[in-house]
C-alpha atoms as a PDB file:
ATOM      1  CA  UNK A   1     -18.955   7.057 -22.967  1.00  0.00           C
ATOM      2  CA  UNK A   2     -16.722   9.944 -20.884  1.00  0.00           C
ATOM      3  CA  UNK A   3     -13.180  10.899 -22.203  1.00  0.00           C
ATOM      4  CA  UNK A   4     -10.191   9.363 -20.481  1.00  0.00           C
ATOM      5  CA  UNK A   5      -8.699  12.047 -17.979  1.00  0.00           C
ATOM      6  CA  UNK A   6      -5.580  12.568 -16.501  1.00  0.00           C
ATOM      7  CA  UNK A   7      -6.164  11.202 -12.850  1.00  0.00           C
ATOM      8  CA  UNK A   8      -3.971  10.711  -9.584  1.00  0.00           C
ATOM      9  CA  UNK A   9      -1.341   7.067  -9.101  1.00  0.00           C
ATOM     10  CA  UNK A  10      -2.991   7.103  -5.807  1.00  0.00           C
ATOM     11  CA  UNK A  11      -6.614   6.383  -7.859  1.00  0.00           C
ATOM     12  CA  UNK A  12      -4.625   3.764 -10.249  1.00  0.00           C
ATOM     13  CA  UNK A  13      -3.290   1.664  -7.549  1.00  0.00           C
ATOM     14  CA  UNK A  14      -6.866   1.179  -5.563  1.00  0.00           C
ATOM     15  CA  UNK A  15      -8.509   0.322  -8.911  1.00  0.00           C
ATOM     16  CA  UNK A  16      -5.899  -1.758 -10.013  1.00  0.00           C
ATOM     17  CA  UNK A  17      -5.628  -3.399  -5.921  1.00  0.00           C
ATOM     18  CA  UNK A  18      -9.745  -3.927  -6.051  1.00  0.00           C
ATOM     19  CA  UNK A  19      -9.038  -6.089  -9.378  1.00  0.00           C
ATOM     20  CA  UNK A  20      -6.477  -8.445  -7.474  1.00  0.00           C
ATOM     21  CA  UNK A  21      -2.855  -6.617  -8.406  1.00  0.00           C
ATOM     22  CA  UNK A  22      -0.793  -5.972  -5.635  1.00  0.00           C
ATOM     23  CA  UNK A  23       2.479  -3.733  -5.554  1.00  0.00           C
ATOM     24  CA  UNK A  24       5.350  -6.088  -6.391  1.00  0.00           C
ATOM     25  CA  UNK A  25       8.252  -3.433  -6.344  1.00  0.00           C
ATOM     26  CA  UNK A  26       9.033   0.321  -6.362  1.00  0.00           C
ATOM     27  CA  UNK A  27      12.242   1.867  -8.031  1.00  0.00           C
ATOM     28  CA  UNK A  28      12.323   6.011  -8.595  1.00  0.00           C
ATOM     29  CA  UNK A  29       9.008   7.205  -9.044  1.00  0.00           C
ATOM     30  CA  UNK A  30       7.415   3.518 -10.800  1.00  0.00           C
ATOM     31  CA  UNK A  31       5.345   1.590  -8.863  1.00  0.00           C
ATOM     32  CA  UNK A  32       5.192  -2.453 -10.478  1.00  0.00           C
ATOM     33  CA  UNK A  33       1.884  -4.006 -10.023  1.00  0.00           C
ATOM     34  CA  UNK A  34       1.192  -7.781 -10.078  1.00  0.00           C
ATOM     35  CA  UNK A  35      -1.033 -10.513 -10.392  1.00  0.00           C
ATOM     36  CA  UNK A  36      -1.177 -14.317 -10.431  1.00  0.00           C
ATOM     37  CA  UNK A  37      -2.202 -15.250 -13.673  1.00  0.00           C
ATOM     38  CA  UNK A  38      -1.265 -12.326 -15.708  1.00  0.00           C
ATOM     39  CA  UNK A  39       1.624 -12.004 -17.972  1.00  0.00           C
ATOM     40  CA  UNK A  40       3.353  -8.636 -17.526  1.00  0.00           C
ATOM     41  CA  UNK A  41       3.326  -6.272 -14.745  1.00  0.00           C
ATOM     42  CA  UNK A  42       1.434  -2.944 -14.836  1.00  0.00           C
ATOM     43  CA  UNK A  43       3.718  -0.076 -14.338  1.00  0.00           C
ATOM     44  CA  UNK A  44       1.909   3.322 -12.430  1.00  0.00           C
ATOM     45  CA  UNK A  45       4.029   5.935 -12.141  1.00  0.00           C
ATOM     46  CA  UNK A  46       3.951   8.299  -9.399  1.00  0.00           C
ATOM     47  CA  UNK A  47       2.509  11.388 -11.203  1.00  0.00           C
ATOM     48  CA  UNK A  48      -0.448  13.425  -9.843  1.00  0.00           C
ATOM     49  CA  UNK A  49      -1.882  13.806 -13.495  1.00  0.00           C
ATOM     50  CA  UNK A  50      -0.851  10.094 -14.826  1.00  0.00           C
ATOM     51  CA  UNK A  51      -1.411  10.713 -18.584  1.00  0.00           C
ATOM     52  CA  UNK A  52      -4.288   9.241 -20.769  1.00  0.00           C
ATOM     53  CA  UNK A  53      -1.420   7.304 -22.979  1.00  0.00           C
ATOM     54  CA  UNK A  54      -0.380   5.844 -19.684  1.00  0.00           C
ATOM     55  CA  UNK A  55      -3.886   4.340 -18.469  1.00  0.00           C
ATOM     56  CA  UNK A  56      -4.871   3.498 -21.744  1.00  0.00           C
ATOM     57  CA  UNK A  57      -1.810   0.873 -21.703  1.00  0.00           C
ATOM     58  CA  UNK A  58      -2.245  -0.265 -18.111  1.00  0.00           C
ATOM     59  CA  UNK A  59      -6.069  -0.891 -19.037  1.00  0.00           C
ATOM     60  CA  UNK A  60      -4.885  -2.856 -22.111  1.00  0.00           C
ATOM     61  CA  UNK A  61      -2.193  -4.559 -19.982  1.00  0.00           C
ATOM     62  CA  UNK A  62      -4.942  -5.811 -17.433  1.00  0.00           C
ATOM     63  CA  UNK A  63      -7.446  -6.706 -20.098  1.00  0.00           C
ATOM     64  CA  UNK A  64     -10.026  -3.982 -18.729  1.00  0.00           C
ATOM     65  CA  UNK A  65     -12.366  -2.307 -20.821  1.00  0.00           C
ATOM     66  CA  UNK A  66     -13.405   0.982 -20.412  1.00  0.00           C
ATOM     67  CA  UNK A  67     -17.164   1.025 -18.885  1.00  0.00           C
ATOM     68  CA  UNK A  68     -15.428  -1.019 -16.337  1.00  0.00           C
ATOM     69  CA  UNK A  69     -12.402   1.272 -15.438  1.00  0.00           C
ATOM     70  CA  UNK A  70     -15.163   4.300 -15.184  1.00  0.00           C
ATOM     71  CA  UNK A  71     -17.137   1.965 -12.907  1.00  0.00           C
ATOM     72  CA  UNK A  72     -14.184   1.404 -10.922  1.00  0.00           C
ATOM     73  CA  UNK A  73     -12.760   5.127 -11.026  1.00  0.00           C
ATOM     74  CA  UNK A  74     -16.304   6.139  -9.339  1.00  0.00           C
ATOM     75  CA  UNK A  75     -15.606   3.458  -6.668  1.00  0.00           C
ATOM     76  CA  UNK A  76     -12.266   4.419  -5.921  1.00  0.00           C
ATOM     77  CA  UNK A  77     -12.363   8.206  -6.274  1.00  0.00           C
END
């Protein structure tokens, strides 16, 4: 299985939009991400390296494992 990489907000947000999340709210540079049916939002923020700490939570947040996020990433990128 790859390494997690830093990668772009811009590449977060279409993954995260082809799952069903839509952008609920922006304040600075922190984008909120919703969905119906899930708990807690998933917070992006607007970095052009968004760190591996930072994805790892988002994909633990949205209940996405990783074969799926690299599926996605290749999708989206």
């Amino acid at each position: 299985m790859p390494k997690l990489t830093p990668v772009n907000y811009k590449i977060l947000v279409k993954i995260f939009e082809s799952l069903g999340y839509v952008k609920a709210r922006q304040k600075g540079s922190h984008i909120a991400m919703v969905k119906s049916g899930s708990p807690r939002p998933i917070i992006i923020p607007k970095h052009s390296g968004v760190s591996i700490g930072v994805i790892q939570s988002c994909l633990r947040t949205a209940n996405l494992d990783r074969d799926e996020y690299f599926n996605l990433l290749g999708k989206c990128s």
